[in-house]
C-alpha atoms as a PDB file:
ATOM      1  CA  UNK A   1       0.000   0.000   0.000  1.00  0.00           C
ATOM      2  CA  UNK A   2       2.852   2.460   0.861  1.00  0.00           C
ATOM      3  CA  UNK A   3       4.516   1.671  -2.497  1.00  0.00           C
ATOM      4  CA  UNK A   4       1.445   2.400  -4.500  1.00  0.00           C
ATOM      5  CA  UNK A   5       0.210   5.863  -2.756  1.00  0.00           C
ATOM      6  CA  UNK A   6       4.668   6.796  -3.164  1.00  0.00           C
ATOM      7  CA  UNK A   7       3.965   6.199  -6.657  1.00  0.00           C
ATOM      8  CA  UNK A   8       0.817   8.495  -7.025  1.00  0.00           C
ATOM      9  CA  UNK A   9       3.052  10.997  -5.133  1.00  0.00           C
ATOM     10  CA  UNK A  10       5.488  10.589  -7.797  1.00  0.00           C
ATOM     11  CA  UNK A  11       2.928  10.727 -10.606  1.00  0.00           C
ATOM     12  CA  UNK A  12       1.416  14.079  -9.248  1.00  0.00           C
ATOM     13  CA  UNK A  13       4.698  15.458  -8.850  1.00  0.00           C
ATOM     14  CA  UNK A  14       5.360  15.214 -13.023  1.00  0.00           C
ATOM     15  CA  UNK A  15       2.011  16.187 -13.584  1.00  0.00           C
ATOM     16  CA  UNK A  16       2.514  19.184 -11.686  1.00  0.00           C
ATOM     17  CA  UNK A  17       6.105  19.848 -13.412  1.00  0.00           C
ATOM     18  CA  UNK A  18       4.324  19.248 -17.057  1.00  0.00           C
ATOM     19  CA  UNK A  19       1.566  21.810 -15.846  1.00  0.00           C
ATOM     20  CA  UNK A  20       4.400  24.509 -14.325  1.00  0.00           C
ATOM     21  CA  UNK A  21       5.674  23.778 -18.415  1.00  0.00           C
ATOM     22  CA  UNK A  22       2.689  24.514 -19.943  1.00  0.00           C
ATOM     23  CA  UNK A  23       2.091  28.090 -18.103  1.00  0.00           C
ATOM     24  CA  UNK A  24       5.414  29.178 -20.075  1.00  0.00           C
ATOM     25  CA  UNK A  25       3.721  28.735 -23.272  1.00  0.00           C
ATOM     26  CA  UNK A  26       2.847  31.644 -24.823  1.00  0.00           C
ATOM     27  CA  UNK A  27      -0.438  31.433 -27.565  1.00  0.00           C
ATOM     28  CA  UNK A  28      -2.063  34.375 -29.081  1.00  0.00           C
ATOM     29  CA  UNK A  29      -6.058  33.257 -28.216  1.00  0.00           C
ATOM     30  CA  UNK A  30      -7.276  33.524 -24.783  1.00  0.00           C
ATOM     31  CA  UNK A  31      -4.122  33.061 -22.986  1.00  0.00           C
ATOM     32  CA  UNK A  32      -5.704  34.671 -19.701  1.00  0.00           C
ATOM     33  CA  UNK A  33      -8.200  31.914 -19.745  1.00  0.00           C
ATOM     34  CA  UNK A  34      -5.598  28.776 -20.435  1.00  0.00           C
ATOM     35  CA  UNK A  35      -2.912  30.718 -17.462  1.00  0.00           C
ATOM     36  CA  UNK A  36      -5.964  30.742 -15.314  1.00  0.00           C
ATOM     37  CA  UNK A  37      -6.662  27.380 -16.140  1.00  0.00           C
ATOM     38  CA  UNK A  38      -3.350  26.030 -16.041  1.00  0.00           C
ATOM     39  CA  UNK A  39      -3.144  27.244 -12.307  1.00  0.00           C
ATOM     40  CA  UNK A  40      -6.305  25.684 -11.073  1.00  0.00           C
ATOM     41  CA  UNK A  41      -4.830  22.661 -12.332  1.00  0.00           C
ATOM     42  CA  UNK A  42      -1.570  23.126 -10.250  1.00  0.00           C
ATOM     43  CA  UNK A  43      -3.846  23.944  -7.417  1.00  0.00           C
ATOM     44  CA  UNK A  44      -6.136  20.366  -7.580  1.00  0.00           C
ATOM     45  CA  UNK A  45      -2.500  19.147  -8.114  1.00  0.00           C
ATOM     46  CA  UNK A  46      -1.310  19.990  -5.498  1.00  0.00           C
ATOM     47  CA  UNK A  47      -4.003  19.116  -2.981  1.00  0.00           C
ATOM     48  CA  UNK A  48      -3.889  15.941  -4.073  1.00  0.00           C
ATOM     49  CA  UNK A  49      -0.296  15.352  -3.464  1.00  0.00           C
ATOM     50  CA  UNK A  50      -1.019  16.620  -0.119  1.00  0.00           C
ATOM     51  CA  UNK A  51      -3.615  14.401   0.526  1.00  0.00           C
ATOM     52  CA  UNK A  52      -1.497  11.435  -0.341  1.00  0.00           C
ATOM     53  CA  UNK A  53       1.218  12.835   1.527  1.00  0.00           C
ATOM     54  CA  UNK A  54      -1.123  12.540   4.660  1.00  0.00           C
ATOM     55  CA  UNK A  55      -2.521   9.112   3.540  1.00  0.00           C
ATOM     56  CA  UNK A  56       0.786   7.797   3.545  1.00  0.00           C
ATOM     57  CA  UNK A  57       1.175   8.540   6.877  1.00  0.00           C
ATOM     58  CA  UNK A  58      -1.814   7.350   8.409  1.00  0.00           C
ATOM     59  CA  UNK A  59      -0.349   4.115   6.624  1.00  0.00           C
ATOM     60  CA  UNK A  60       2.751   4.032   7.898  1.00  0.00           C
ATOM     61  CA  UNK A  61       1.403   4.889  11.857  1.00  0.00           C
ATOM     62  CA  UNK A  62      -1.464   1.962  11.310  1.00  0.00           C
ATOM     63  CA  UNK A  63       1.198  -0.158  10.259  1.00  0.00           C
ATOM     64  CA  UNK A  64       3.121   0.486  13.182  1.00  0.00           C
ATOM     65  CA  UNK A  65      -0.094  -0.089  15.546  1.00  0.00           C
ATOM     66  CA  UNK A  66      -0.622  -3.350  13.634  1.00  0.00           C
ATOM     67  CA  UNK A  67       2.961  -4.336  14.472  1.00  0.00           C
ATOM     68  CA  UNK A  68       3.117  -3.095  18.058  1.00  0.00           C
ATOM     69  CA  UNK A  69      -0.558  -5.438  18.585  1.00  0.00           C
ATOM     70  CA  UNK A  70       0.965  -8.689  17.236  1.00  0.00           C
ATOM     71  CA  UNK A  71       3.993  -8.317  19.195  1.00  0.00           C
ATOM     72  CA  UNK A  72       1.665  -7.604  22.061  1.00  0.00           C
ATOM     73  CA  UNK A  73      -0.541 -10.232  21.217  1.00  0.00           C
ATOM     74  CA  UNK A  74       2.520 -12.630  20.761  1.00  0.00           C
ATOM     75  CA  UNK A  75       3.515 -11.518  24.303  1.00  0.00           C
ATOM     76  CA  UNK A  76       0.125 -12.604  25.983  1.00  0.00           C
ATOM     77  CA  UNK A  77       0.504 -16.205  24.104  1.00  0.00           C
ATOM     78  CA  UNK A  78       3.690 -16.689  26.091  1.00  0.00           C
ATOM     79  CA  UNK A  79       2.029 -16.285  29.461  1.00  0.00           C
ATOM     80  CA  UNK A  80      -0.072 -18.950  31.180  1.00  0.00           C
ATOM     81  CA  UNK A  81      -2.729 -18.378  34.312  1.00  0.00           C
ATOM     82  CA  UNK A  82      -2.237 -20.541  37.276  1.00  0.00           C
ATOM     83  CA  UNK A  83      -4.532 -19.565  40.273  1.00  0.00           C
ATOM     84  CA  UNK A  84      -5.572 -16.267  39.141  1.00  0.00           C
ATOM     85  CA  UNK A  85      -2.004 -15.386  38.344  1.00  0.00           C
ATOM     86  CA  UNK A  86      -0.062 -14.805  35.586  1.00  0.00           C
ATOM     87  CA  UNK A  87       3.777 -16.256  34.851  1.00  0.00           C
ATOM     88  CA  UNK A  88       5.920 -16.918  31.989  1.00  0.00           C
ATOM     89  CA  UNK A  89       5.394 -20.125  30.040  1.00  0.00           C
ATOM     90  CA  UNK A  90       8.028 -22.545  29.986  1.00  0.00           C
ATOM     91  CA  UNK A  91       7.976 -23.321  26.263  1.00  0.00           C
ATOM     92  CA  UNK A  92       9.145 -27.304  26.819  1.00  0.00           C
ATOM     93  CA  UNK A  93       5.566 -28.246  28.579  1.00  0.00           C
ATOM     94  CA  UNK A  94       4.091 -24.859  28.584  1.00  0.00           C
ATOM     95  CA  UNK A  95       3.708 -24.762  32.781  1.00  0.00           C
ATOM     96  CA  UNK A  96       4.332 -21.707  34.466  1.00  0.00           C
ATOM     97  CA  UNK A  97       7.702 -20.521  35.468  1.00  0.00           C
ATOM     98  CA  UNK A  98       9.479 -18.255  38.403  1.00  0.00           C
ATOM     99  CA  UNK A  99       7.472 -15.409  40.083  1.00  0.00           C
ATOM    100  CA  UNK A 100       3.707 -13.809  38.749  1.00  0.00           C
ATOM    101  CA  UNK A 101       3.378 -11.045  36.759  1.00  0.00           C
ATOM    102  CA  UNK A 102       1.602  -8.022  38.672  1.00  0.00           C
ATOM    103  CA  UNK A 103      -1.944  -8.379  37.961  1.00  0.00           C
ATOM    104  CA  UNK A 104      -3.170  -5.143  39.590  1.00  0.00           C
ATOM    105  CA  UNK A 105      -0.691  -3.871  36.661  1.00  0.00           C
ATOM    106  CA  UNK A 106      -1.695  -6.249  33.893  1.00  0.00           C
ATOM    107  CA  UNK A 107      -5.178  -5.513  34.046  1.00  0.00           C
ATOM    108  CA  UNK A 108      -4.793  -1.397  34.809  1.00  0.00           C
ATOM    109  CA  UNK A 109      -2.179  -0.700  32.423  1.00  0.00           C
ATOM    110  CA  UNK A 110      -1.679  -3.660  29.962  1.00  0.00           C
ATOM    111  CA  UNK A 111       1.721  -3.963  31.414  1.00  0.00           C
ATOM    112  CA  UNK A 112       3.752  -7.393  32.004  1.00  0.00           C
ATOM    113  CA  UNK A 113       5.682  -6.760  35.056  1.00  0.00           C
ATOM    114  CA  UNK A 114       7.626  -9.345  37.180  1.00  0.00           C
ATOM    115  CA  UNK A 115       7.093  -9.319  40.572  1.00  0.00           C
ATOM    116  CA  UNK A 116      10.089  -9.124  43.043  1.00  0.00           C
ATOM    117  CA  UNK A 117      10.331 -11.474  46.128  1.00  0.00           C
ATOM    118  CA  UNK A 118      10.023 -10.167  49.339  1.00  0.00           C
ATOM    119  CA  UNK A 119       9.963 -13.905  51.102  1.00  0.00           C
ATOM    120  CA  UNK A 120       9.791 -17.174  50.462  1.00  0.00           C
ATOM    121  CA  UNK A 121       5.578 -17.127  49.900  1.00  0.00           C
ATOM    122  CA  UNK A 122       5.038 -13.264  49.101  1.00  0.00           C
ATOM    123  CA  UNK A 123       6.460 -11.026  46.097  1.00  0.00           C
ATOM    124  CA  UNK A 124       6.029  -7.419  45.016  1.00  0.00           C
ATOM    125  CA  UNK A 125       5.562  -5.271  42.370  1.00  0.00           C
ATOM    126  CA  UNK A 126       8.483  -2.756  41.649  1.00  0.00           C
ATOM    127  CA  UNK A 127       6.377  -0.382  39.838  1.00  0.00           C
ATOM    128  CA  UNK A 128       2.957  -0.437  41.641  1.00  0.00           C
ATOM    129  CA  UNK A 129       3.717  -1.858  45.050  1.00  0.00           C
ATOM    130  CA  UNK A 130       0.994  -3.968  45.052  1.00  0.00           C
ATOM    131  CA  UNK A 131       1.809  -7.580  47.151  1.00  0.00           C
ATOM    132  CA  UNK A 132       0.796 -10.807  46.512  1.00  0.00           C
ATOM    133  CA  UNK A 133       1.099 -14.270  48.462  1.00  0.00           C
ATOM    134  CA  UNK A 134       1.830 -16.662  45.529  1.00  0.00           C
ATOM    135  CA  UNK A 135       4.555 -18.947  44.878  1.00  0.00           C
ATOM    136  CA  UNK A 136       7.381 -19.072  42.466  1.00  0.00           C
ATOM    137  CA  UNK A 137       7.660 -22.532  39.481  1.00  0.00           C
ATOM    138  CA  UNK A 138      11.001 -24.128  38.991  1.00  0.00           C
ATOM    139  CA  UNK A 139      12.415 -22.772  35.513  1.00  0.00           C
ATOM    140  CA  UNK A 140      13.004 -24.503  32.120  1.00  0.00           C
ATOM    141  CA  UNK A 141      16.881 -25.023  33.452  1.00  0.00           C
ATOM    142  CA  UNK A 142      15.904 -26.572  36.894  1.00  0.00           C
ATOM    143  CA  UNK A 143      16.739 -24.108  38.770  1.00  0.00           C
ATOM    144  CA  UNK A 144      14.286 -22.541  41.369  1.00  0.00           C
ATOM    145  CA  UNK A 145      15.252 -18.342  41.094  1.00  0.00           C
ATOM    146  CA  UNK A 146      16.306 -16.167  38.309  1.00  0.00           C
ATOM    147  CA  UNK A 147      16.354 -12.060  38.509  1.00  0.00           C
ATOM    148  CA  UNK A 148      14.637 -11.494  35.459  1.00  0.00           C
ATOM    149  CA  UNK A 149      14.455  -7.907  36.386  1.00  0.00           C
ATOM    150  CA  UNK A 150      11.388  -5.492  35.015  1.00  0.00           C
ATOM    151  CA  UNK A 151       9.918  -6.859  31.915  1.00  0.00           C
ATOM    152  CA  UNK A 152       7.334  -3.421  30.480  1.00  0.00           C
ATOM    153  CA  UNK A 153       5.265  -4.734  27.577  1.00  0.00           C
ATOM    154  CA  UNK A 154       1.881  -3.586  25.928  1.00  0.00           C
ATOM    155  CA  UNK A 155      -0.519  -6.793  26.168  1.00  0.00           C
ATOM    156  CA  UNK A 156      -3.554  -7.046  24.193  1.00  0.00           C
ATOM    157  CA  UNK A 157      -6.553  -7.836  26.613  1.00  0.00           C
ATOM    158  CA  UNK A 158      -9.111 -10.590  26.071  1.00  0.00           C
END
């Protein structure tokens, strides 16, 4: 779609040259009335080129929102719900893995945000503060902890 409206551009751009050309021309009958004419045509001309100017921006910024909703999308696919919580999918039996994700966050703000631990049955939100009593799943590697640190991602909800 963006190659096709950069080739109208490009197309109202020579059509605007050939009509800047044809105001030089100099004819003895009712040259007022073909000048005149000449420069409405430049004028529709231009407005158009304009207008595709501005299309072809609304394309490129809804092509962006497209890609910034399947990489949200593709974000929610790699989390799994286990009591009302929300963790990271281990991707060799797709269980759940470490800490939760801060729902108060998830839900509010479409953000994916790792809790911290505070103890062995309780972790925390960094960014809201909210506090939860859940427990952490073993990882893919075995091992029972990682710091995966802050993890801020637009999710698409339902």
């Amino acid at each position: 779609m963006i190659l096709e409206i950069k080739g109208a551009i490009a197309g109202v751009t020579g059509a605007m040259q050939i009509a800047k050309g044809l105001q030089s021309v100099k004819e003895s009958f009712d040259e007022a009335t073909q000048k005149m004419q000449i420069v409405e045509l430049m004028e529709a001309l231009s407005n158009s080129k304009i207008a595709l100017i501005e299309a072809q921006q609304s394309a490129i910024e809804s092509d962006k929102e497209i890609s910034s909703l399947k990489e949200a999308l593709q974000e929610k696919r790699e989390l799994v719900e286990r009591n009302g919580y929300y963790y990271k999918k281990r991707t060799d039996n797709g269980e759940p893995q470490g800490k939760p994700y801060c729902n108060v966050c998830l839900q509010k703000n479409g953000l994916q945000i790792l809790t911290s631990t505070i103890d062995r049955s309780r972790t925390e939100c960094p960014s809201c503060k909210a506090k939860y009593r859940t427990r952490s799943f073993p990882y893919e590697d075995g091992t029972e902890t990682q710091e995966e640190g802050v993890r801020q991602v637009k999710v698409v909800r339902g």
